[in-house]
PDB file of N, CA and C in Angstrom:
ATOM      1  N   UNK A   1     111.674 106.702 128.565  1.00  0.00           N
ATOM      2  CA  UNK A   1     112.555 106.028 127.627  1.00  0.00           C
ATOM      3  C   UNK A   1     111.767 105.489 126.430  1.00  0.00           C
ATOM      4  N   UNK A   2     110.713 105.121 126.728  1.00  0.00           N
ATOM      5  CA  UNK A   2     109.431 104.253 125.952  1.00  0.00           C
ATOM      6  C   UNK A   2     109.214 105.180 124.321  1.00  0.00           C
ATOM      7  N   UNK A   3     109.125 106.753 124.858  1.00  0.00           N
ATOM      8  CA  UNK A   3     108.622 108.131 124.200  1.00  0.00           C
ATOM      9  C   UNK A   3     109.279 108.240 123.341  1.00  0.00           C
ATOM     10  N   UNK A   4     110.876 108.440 123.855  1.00  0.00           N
ATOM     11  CA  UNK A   4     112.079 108.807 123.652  1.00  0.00           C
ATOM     12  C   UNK A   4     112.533 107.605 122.022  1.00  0.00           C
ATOM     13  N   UNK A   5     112.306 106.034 122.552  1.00  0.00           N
ATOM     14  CA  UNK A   5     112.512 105.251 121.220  1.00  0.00           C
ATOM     15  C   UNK A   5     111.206 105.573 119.938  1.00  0.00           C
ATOM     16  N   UNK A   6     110.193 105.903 120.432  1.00  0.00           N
ATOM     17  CA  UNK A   6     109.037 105.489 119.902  1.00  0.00           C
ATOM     18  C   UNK A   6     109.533 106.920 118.888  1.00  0.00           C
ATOM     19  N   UNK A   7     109.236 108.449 119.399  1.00  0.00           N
ATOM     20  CA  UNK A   7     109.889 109.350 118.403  1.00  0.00           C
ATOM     21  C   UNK A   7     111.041 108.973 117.706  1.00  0.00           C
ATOM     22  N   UNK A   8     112.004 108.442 117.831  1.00  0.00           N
ATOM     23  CA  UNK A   8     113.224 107.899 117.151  1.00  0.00           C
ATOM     24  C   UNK A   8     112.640 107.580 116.149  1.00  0.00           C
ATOM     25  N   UNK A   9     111.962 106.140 115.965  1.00  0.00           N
ATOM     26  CA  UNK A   9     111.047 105.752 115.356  1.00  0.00           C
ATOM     27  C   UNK A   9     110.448 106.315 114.312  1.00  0.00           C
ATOM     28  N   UNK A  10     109.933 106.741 114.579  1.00  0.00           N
ATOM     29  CA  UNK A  10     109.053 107.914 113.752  1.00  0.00           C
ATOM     30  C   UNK A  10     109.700 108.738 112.909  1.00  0.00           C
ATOM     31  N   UNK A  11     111.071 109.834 113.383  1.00  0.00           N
ATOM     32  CA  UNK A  11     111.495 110.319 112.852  1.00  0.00           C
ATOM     33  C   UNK A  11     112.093 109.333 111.612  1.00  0.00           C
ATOM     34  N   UNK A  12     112.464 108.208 111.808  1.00  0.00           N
ATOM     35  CA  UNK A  12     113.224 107.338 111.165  1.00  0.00           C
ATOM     36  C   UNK A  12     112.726 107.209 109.820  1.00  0.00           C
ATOM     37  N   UNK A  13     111.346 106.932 109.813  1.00  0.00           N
ATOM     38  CA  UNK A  13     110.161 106.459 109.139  1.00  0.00           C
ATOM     39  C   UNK A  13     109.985 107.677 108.342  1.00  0.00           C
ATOM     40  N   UNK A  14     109.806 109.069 108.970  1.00  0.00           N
ATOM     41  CA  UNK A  14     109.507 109.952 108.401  1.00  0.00           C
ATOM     42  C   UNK A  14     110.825 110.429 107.562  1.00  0.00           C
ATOM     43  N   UNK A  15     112.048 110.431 108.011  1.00  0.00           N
ATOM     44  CA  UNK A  15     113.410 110.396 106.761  1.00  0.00           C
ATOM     45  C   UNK A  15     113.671 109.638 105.905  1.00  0.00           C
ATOM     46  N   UNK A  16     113.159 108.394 106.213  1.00  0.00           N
ATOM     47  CA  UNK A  16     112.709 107.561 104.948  1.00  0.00           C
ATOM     48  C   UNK A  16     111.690 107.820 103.881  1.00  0.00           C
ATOM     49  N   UNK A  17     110.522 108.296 104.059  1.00  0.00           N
ATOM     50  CA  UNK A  17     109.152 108.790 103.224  1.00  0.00           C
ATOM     51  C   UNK A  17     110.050 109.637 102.516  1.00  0.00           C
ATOM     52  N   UNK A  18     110.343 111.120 103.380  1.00  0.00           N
ATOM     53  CA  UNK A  18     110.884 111.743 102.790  1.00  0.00           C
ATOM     54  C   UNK A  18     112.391 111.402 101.671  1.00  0.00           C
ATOM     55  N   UNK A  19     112.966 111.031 102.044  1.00  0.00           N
ATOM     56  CA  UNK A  19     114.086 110.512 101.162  1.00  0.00           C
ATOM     57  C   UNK A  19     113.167 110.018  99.433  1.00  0.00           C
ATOM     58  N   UNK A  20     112.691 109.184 100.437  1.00  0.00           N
ATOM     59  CA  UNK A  20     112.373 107.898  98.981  1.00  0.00           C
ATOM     60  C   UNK A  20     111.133 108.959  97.584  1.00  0.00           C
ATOM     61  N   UNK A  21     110.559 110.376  98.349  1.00  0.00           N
ATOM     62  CA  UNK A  21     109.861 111.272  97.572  1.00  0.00           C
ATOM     63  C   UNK A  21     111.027 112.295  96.954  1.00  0.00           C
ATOM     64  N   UNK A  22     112.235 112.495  97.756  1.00  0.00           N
ATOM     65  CA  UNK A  22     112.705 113.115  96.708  1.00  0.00           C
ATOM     66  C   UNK A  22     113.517 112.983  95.614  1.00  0.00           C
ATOM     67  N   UNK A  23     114.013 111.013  95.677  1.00  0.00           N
ATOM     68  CA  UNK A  23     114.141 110.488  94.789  1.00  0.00           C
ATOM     69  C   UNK A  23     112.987 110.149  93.779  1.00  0.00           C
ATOM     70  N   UNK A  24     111.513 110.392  94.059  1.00  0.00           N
ATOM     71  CA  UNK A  24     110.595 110.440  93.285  1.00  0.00           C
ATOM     72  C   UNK A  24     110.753 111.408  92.288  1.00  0.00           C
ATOM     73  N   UNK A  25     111.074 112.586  93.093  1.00  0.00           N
ATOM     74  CA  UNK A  25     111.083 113.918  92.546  1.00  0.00           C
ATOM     75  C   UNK A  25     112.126 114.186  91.639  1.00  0.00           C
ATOM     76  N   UNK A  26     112.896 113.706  92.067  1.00  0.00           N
ATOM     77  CA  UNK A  26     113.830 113.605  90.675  1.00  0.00           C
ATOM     78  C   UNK A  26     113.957 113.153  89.379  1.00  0.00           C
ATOM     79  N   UNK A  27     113.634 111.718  89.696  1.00  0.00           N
ATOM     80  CA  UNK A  27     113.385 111.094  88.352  1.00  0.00           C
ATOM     81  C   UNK A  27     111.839 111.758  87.723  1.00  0.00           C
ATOM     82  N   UNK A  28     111.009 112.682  88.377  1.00  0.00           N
ATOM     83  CA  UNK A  28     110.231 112.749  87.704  1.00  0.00           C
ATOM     84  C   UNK A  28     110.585 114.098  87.107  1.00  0.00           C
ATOM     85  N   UNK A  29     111.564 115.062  87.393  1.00  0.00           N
ATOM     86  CA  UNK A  29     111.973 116.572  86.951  1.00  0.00           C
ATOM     87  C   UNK A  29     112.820 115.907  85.518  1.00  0.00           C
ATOM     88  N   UNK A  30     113.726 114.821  86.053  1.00  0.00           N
ATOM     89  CA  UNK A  30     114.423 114.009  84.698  1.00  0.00           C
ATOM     90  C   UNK A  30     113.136 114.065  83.459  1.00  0.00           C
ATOM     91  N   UNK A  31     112.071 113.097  83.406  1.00  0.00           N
ATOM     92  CA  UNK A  31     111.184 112.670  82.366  1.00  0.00           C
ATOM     93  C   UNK A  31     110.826 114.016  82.074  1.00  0.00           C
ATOM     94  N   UNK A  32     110.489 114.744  82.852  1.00  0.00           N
ATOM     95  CA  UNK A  32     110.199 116.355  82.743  1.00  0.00           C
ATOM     96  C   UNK A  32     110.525 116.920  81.589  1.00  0.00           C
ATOM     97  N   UNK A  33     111.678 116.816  81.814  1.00  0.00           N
ATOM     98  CA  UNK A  33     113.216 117.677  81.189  1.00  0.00           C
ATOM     99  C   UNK A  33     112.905 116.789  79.718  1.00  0.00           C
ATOM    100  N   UNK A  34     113.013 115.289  79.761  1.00  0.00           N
ATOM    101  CA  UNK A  34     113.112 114.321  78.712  1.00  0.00           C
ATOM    102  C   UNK A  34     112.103 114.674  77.593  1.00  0.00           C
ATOM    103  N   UNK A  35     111.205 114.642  78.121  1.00  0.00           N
ATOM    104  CA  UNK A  35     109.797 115.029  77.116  1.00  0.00           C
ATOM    105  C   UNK A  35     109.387 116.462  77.049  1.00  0.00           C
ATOM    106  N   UNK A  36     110.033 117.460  77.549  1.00  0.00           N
ATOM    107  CA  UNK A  36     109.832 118.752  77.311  1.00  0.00           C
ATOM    108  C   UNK A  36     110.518 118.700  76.004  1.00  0.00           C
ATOM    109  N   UNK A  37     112.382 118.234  75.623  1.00  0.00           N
ATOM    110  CA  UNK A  37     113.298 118.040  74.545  1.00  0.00           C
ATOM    111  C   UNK A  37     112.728 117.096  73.390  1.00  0.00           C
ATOM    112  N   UNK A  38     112.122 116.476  74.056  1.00  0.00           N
ATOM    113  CA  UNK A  38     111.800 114.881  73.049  1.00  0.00           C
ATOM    114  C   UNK A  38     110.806 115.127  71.852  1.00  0.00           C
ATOM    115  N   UNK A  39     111.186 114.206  71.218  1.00  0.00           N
ATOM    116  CA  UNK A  39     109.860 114.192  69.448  1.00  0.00           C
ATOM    117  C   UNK A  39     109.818 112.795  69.432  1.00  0.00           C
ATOM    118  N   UNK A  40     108.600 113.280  68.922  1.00  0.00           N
ATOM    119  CA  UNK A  40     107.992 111.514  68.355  1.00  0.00           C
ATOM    120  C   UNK A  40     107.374 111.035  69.206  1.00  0.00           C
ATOM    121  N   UNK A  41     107.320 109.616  69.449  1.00  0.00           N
ATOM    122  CA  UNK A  41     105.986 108.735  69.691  1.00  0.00           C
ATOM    123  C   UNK A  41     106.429 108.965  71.692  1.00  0.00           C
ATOM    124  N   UNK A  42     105.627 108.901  72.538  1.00  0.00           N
ATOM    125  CA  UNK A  42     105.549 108.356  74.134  1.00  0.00           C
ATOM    126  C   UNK A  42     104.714 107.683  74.351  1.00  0.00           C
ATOM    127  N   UNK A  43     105.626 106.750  75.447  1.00  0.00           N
ATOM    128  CA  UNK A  43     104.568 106.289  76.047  1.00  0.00           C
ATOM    129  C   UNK A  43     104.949 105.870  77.624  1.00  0.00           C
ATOM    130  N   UNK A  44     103.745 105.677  78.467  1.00  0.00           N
ATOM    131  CA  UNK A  44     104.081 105.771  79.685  1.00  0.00           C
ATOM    132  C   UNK A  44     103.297 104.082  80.495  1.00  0.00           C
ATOM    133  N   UNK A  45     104.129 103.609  81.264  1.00  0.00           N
ATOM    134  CA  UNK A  45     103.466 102.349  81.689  1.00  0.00           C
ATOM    135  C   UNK A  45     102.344 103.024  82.702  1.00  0.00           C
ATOM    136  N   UNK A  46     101.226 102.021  82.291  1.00  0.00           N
ATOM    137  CA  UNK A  46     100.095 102.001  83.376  1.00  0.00           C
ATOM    138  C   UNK A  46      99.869 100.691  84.040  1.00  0.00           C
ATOM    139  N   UNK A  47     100.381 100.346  85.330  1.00  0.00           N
ATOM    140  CA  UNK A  47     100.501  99.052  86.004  1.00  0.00           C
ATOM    141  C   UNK A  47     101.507  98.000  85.085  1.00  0.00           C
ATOM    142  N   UNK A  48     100.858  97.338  84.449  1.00  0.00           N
ATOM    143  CA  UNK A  48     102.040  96.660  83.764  1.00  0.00           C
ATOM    144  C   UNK A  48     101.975  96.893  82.729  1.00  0.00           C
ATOM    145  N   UNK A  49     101.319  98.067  82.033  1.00  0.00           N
ATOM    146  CA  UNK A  49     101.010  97.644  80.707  1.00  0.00           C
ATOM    147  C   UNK A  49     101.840  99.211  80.191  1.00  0.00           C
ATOM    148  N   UNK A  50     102.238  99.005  79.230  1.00  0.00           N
ATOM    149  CA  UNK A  50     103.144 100.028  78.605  1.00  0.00           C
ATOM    150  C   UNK A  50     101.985 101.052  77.375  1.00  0.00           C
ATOM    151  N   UNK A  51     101.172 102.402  77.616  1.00  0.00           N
ATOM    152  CA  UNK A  51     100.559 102.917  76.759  1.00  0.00           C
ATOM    153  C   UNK A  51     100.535 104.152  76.045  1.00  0.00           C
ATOM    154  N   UNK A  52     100.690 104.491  74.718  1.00  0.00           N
ATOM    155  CA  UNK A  52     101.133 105.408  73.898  1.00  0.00           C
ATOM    156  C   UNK A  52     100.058 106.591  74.832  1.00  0.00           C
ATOM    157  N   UNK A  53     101.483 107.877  74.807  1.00  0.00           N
ATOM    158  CA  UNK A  53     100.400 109.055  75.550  1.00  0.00           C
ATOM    159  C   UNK A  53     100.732 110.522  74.347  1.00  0.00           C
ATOM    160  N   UNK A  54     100.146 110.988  74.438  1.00  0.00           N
ATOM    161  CA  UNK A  54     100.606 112.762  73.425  1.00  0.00           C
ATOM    162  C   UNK A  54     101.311 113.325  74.194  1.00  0.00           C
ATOM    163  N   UNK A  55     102.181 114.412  74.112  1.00  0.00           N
ATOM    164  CA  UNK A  55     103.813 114.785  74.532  1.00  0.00           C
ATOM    165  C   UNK A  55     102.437 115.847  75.638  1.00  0.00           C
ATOM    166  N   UNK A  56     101.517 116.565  75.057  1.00  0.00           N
ATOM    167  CA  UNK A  56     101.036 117.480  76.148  1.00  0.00           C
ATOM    168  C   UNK A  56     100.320 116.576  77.125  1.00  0.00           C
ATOM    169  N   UNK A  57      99.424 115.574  77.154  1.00  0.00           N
ATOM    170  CA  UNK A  57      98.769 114.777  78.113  1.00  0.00           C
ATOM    171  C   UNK A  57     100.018 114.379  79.088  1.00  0.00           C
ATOM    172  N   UNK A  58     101.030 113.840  78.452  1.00  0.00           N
ATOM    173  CA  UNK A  58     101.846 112.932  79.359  1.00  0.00           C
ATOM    174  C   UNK A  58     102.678 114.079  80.246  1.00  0.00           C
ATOM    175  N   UNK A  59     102.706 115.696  79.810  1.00  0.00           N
ATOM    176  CA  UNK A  59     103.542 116.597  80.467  1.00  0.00           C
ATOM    177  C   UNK A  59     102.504 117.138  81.381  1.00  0.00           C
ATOM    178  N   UNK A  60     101.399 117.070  80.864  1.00  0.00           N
ATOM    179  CA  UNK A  60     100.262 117.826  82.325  1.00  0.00           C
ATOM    180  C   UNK A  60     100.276 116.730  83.593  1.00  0.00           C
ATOM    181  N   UNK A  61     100.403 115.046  83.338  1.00  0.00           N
ATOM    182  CA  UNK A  61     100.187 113.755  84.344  1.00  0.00           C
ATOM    183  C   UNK A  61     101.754 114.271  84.815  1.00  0.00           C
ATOM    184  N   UNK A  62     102.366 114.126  84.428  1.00  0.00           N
ATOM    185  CA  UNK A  62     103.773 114.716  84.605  1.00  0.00           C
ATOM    186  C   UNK A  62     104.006 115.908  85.945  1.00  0.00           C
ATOM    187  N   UNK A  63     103.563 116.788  85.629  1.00  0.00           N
ATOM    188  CA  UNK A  63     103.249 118.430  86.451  1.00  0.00           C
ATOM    189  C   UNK A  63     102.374 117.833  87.313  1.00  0.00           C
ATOM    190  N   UNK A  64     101.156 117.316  87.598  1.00  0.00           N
ATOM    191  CA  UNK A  64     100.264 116.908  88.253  1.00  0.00           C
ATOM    192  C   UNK A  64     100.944 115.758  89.786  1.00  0.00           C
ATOM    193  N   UNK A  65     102.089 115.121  89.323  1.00  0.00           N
ATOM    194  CA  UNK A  65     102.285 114.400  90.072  1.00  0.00           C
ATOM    195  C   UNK A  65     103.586 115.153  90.665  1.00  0.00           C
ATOM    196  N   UNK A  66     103.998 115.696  90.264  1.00  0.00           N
ATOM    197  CA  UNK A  66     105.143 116.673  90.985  1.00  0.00           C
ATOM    198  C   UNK A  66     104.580 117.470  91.636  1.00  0.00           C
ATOM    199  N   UNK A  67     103.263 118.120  91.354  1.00  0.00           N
ATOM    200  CA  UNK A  67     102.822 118.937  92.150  1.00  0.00           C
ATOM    201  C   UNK A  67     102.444 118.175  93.606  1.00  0.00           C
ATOM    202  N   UNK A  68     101.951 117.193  93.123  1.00  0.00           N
ATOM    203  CA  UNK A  68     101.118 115.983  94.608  1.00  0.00           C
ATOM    204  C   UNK A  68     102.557 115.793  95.372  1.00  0.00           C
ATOM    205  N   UNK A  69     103.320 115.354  94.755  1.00  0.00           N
ATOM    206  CA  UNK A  69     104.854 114.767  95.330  1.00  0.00           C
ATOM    207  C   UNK A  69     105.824 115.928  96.154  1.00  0.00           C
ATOM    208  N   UNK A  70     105.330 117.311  95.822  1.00  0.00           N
ATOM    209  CA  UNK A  70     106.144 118.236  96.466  1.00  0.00           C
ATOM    210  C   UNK A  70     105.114 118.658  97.896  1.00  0.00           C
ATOM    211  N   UNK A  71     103.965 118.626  97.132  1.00  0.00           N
ATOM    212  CA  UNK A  71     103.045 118.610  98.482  1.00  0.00           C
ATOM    213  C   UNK A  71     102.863 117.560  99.687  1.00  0.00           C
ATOM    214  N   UNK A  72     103.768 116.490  99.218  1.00  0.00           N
ATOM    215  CA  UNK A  72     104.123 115.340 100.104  1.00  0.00           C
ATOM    216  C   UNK A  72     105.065 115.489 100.963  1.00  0.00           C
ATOM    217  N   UNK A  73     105.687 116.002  99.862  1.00  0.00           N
ATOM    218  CA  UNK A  73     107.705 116.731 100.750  1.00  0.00           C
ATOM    219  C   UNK A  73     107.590 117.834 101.623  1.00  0.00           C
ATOM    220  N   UNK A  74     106.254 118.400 101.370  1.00  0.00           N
ATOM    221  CA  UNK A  74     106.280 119.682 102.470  1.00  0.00           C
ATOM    222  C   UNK A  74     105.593 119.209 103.465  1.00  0.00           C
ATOM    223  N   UNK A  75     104.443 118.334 103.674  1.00  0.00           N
ATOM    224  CA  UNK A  75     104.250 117.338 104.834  1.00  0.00           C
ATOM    225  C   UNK A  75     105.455 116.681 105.759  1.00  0.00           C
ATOM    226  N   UNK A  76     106.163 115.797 104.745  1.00  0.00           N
ATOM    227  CA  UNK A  76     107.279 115.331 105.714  1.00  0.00           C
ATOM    228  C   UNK A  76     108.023 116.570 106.454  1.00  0.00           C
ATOM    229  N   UNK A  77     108.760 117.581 106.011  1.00  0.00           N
ATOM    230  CA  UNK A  77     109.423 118.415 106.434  1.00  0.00           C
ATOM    231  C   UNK A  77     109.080 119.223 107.852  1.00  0.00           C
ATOM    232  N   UNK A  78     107.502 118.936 107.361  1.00  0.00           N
ATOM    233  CA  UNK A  78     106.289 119.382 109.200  1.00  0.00           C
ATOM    234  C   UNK A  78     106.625 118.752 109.835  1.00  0.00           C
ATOM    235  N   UNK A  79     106.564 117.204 109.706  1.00  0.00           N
ATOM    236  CA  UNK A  79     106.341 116.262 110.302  1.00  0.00           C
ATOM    237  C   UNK A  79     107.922 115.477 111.228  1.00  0.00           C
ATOM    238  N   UNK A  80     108.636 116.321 110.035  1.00  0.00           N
ATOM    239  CA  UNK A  80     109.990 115.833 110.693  1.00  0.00           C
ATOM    240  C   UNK A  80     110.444 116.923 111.246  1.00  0.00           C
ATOM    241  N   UNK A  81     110.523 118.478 111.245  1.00  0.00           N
ATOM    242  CA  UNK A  81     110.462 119.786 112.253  1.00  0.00           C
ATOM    243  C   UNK A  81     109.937 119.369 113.596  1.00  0.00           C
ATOM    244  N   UNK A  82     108.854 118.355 113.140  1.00  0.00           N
ATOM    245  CA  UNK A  82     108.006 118.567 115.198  1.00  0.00           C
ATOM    246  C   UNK A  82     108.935 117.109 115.903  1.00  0.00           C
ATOM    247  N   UNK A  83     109.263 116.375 115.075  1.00  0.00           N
ATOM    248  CA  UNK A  83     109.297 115.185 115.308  1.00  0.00           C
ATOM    249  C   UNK A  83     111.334 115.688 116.150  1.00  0.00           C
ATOM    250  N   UNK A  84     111.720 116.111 115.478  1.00  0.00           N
ATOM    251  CA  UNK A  84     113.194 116.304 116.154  1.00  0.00           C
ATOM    252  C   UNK A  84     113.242 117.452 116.939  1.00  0.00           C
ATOM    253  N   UNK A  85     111.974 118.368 116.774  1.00  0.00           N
ATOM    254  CA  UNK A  85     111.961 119.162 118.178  1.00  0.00           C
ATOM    255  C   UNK A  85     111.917 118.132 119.737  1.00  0.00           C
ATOM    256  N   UNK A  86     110.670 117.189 119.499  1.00  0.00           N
ATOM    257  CA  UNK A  86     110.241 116.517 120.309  1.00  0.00           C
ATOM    258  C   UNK A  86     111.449 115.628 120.724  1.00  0.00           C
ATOM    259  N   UNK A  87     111.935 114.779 119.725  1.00  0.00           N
ATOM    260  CA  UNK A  87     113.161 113.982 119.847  1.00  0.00           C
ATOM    261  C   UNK A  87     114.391 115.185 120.854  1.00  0.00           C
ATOM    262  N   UNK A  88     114.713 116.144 120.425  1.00  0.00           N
ATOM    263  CA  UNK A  88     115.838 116.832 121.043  1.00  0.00           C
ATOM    264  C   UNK A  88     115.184 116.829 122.620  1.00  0.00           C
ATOM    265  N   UNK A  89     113.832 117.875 122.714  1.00  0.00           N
ATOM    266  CA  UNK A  89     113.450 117.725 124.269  1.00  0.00           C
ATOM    267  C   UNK A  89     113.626 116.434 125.582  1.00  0.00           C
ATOM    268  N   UNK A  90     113.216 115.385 124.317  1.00  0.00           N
ATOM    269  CA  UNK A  90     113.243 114.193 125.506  1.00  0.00           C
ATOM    270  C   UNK A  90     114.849 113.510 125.467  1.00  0.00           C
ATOM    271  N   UNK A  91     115.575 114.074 124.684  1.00  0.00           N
ATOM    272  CA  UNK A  91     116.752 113.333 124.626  1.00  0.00           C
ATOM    273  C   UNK A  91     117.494 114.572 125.663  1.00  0.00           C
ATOM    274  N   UNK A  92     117.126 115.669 125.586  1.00  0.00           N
ATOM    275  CA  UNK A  92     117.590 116.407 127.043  1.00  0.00           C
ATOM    276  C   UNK A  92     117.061 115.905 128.176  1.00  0.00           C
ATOM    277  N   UNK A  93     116.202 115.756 128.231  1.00  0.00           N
ATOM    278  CA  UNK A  93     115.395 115.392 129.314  1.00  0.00           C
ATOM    279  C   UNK A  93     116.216 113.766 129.861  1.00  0.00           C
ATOM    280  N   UNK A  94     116.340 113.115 129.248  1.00  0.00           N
ATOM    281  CA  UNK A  94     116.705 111.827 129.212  1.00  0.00           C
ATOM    282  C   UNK A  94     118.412 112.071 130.407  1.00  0.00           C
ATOM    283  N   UNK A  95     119.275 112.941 129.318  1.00  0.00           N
ATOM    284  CA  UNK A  95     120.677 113.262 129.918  1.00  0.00           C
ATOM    285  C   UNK A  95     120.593 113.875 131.191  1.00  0.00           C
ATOM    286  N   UNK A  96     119.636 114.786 131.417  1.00  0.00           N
ATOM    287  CA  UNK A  96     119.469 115.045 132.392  1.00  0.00           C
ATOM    288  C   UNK A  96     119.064 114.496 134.052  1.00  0.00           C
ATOM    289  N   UNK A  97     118.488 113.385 132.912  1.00  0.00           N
ATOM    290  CA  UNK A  97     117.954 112.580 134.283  1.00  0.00           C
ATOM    291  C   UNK A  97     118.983 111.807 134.385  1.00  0.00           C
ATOM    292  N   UNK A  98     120.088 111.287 133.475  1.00  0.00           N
ATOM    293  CA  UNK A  98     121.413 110.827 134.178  1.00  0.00           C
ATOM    294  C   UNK A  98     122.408 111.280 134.489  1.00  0.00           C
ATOM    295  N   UNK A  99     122.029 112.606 134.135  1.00  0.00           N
ATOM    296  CA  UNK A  99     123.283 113.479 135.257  1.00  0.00           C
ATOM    297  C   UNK A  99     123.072 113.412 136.611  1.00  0.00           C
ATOM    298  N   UNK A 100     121.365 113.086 136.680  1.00  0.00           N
ATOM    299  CA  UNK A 100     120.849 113.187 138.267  1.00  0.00           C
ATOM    300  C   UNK A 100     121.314 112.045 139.126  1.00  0.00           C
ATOM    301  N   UNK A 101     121.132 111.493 138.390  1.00  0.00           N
ATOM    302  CA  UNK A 101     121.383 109.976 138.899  1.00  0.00           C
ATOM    303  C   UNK A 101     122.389 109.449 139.380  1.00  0.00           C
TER     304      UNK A 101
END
């Protein structure tokens, strides 16, 4: 039963990561899109501080972090494949043992 919550768990955690990256991923295909169309001045905050960037620098940091962020999303997707295999086994396993019972 211990296994059984603890994967729950996990999976939980891991649909959350995932969720909250592909709302990353979005707003970052948005700015994408924004500054591919856009003219004139950008700029992009660094911690708190708001700093003028060139339309090509700020579109390569741009690509660079979508690339990291999709390579994040294909982690979770591993991670949540093994995780609800495992979850389904012991949650059979589980019914089973109260059918026995």
């Amino acid at each position: 039963m211990r296994d059984f919550q603890t994967v729950q768990q996990q999976l939980q955690l891991v649909l959350m990561q995932k969720q909250q990256t592909d709302l990353q991923l979005a707003e970052l295909k948005k700015a994408e899109e924004e500054v591919s169309k856009g003219e004139g001045s950008f700029y992009r905050f660094v911690g708190a501080v708001i700093v003028p960037k060139k339309k090509e620098d700020l579109k390569k940091e741009l690509a660079e972090e979508k690339e990291s962020l999709e390579l994040r999303q294909g982690i979770f997707e591993k991670q949540e494949k093994v995780l609800r295999e495992r979850f389904d086994a012991l949650r059979k396993k589980l019914e089973s043992s109260e059918d026995a019972s």
